[in-house]
Protein backbone atom coordinates (compact mmCIF):
# COMPACT_ATOMS: atom_id res chain seq x y z
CA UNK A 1 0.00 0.00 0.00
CA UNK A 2 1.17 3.60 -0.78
CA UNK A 3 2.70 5.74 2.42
CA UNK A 4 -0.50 7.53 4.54
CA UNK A 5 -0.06 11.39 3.34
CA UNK A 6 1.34 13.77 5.99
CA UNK A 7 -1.48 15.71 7.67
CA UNK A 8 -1.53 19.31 7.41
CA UNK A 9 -4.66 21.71 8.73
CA UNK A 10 -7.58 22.82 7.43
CA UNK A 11 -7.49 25.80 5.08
CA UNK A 12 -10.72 27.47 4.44
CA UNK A 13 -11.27 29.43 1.37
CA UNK A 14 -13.71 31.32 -0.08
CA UNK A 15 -15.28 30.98 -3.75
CA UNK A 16 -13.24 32.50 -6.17
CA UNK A 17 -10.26 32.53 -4.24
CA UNK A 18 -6.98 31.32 -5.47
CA UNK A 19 -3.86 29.46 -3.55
CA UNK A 20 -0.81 28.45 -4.88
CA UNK A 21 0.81 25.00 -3.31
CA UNK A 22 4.00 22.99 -3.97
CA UNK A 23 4.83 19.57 -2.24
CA UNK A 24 6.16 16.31 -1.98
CA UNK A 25 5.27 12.66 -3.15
CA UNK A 26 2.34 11.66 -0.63
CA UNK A 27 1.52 14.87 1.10
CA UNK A 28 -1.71 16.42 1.45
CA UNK A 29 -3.22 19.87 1.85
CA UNK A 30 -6.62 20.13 2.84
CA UNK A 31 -9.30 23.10 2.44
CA UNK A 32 -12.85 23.88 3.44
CA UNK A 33 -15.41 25.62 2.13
CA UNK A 34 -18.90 26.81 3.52
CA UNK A 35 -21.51 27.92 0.44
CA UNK A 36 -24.42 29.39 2.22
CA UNK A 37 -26.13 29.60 -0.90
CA UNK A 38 -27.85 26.77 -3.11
CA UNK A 39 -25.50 27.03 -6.42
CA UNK A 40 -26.30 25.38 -9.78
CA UNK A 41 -22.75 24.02 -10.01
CA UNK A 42 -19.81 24.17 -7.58
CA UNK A 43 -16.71 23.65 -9.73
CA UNK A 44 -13.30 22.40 -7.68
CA UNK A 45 -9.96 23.07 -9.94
CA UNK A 46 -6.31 22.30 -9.83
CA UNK A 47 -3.59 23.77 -12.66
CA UNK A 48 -0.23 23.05 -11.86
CA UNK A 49 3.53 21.36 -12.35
CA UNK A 50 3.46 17.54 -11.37
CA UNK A 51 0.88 15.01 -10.23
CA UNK A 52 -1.27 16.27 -7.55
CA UNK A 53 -4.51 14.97 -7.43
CA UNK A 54 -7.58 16.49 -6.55
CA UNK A 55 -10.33 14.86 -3.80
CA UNK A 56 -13.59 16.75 -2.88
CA UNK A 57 -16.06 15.53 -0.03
CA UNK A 58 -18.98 17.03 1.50
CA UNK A 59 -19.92 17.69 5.63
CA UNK A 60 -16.82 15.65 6.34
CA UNK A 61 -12.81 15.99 5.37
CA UNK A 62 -12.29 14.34 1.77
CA UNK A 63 -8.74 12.38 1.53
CA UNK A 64 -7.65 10.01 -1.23
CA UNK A 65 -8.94 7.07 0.89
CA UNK A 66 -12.85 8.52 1.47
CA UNK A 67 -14.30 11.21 -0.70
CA UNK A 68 -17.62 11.45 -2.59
CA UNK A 69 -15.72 12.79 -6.05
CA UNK A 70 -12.31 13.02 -7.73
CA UNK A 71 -11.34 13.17 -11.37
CA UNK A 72 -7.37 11.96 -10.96
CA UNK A 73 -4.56 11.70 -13.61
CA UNK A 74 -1.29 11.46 -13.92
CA UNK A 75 -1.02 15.62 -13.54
CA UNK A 76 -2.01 18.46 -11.86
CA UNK A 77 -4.41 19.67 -13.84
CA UNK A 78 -8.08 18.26 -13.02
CA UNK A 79 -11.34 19.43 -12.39
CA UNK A 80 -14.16 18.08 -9.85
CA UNK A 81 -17.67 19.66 -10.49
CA UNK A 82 -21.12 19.10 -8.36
CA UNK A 83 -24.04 20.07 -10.09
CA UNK A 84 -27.26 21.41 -8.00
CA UNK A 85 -25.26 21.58 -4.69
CA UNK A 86 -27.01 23.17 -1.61
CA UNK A 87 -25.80 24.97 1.63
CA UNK A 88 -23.38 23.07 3.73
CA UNK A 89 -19.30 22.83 4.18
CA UNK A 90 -17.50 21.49 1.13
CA UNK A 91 -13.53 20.10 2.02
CA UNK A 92 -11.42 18.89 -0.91
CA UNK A 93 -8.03 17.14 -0.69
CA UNK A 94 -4.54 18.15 -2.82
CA UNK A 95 -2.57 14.51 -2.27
CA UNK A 96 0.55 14.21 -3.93
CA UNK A 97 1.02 11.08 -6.34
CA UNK A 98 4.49 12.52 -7.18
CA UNK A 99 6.14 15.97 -6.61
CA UNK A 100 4.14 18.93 -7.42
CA UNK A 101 4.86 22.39 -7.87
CA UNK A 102 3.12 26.03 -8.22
CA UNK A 103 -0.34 24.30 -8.25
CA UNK A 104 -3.23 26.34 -8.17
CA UNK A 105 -6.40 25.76 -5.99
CA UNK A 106 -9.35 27.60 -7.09
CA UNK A 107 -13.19 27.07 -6.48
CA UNK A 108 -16.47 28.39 -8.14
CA UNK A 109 -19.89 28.62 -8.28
CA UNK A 110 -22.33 29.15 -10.73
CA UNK A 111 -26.21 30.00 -10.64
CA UNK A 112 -26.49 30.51 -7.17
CA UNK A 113 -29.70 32.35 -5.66
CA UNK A 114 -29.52 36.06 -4.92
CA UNK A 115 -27.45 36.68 -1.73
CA UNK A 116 -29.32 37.89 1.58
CA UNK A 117 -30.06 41.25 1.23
CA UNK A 118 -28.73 44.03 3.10
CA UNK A 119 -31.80 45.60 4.89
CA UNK A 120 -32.08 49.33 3.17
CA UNK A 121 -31.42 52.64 5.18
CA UNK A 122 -34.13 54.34 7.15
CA UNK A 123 -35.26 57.81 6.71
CA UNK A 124 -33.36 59.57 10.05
CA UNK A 125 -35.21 59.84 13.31
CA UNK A 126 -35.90 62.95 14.81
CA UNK A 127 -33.94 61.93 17.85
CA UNK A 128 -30.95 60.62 15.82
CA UNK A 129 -29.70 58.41 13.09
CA UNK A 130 -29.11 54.37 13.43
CA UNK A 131 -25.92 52.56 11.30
CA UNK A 132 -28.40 50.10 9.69
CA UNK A 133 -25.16 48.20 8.53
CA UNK A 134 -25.18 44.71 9.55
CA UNK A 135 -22.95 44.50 13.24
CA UNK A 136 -21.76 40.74 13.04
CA UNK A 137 -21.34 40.06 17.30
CA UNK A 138 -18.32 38.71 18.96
CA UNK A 139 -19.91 35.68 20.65
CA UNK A 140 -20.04 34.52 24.42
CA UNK A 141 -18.72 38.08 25.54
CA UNK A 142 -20.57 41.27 25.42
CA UNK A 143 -21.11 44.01 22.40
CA UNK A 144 -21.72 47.46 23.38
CA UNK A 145 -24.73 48.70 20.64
CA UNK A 146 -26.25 51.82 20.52
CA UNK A 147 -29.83 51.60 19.18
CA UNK A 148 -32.43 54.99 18.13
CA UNK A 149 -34.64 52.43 16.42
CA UNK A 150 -33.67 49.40 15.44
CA UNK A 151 -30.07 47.45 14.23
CA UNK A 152 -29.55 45.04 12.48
CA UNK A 153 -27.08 42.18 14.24
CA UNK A 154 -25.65 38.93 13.40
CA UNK A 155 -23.38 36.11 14.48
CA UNK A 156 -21.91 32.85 12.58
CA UNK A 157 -23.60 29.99 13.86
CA UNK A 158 -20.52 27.45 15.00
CA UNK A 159 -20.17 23.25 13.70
CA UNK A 160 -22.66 21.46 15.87
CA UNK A 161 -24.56 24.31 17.61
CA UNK A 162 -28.53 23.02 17.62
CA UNK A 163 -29.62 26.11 20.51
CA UNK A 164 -28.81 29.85 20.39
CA UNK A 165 -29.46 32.39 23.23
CA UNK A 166 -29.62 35.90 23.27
CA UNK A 167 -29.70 38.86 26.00
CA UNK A 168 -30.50 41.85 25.62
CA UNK A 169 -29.38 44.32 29.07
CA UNK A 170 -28.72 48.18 29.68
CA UNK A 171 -28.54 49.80 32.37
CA UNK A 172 -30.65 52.98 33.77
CA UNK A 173 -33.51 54.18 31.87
CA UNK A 174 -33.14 52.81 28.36
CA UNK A 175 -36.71 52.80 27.25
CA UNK A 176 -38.37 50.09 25.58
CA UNK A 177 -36.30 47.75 23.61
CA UNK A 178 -37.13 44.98 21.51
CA UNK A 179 -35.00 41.88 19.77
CA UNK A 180 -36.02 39.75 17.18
CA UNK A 181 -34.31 36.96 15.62
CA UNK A 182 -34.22 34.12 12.23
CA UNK A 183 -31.72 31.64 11.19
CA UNK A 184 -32.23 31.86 7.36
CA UNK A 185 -33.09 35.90 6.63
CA UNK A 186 -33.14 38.98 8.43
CA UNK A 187 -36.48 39.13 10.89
CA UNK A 188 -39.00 41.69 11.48
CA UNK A 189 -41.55 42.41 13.71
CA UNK A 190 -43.88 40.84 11.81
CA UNK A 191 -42.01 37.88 10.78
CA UNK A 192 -39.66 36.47 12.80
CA UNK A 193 -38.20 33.26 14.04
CA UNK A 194 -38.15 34.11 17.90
CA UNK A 195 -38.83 37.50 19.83
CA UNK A 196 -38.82 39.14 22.96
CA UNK A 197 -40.70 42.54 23.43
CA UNK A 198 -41.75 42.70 26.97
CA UNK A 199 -41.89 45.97 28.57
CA UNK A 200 -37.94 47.46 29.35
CA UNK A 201 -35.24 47.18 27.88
CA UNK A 202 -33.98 44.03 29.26
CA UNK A 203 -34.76 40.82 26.84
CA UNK A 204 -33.87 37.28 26.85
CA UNK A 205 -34.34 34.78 23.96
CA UNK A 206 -33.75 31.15 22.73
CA UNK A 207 -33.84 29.95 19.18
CA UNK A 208 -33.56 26.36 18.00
CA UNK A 209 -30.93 26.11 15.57
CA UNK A 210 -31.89 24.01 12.21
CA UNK A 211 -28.59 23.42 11.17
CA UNK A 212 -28.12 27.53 9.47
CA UNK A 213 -24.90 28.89 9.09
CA UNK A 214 -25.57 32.43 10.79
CA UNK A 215 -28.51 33.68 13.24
CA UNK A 216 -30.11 37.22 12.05
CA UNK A 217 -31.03 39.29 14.64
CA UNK A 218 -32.71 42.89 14.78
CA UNK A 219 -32.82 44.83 17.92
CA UNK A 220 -35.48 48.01 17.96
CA UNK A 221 -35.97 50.89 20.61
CA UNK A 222 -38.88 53.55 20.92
CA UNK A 223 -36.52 56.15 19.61
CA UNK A 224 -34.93 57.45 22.20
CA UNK A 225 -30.87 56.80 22.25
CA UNK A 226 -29.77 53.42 24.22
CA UNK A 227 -26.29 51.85 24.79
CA UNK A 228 -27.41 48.17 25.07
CA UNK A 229 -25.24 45.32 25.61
CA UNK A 230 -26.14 42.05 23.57
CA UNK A 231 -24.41 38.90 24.56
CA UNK A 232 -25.17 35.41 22.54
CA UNK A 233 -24.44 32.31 23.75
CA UNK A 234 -24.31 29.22 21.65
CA UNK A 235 -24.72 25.68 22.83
């Protein structure tokens, strides 16, 4: 039997992106990818000097002993395409049959849906104005936000994570505040995934995680200017 490749870590890239790799007879590099899109095709490529060959695997690490598609020669130069892919982490494998050298790594994806939009601005309030750009939160530790009427907030959801929670806390007279939240688009108060609007400004919210890749959250007020800290919590 051939020599086990040497085990390197996980590179993630991100479509369209390009690396350039050399190695040795039998070693491996090995990449990730996470579409959150559905795509018509997801195209994995290698150009290069040698005989690298190229592996590709889905929700689990592809090497040359256990993938799900390859198209191998005696090159560097091959191409691995999956037609009608959906969301979900994509690895791929670069084993060495021989020496290999300035290989490129590239992958692409064609037909995919119309990104998530980016919610539009807001006419400004008469007691200020809000940044309505997307604040992505540092998780398990707390984000200072300052909120007129509403914000729009997000966090990646991490591997394995099937229950989110959310607080919402300021101190002193904040008025009311509000936060709503959805796995797969960005809520509102009319349609929404989870919410918590009680009177004050102190909330608290779970969400039950169907496998997503990032939780959309918007917090509101009743106008009036409050530094809020948001803390989520992942489990």
């Amino acid at each position: 039997p051939e020599p086990e490749p040497e085990q390197s870590d996980v590179t993630t890239l991100s479509l369209g992106q390009t690396v350039t790799i050399s190695g040795q007879a039998y070693s491996e590099h090995l990449y990730q990818i996470d579409l959150t899109q559905p795509a018509s095709a997801l195209t994995f490529s290698l150009e290069g000097q040698g005989n690298a060959d190229l592996y590709v695997a889905k929700d689990r690490q592809a090497h040359y002993y256990d993938f799900d598609a390859t198209e191998w020669n005696q090159t560097s130069n091959e191409t691995v395409t999956l037609n009608d892919v959906e969301p979900g982490r994509y690895t791929l494998s670069v084993t060495g049959r021989g020496d290999f050298t300035d290989v490129t790594v590239k992958v692409n994806a064609e037909g995919q849906v119309q990104p998530e939009p980016t919610p539009e601005p807001q006419p400004e309030t008469p007691a200020g104005t809000d940044d309505l750009r997307p604040m992505q939160l540092n998780v398990a530790s707390p984000n200072s936000i300052s909120v007129y009427q509403r914000r729009y907030l997000y966090a990646d959801v991490p591997e394995g994570a099937t229950k989110a929670q959310v607080w919402v806390m300021a101190d002193g007279d904040a008025g009311d505040l509000s936060v709503f939240a959805a796995e797969d688009y960005w809520p509102t108060q009319a349609q929404n995934q989870a919410v918590s609007d009680v009177p004050g400004s102190n909330q608290y919210i779970e969400v039950d995680l169907r496998d997503q890749q990032r939780l959309h959250l918007l917090l509101t007020g009743d106008g009036s200017r409050s530094q809020t800290d948001v803390r989520v919590y992942f489990r």
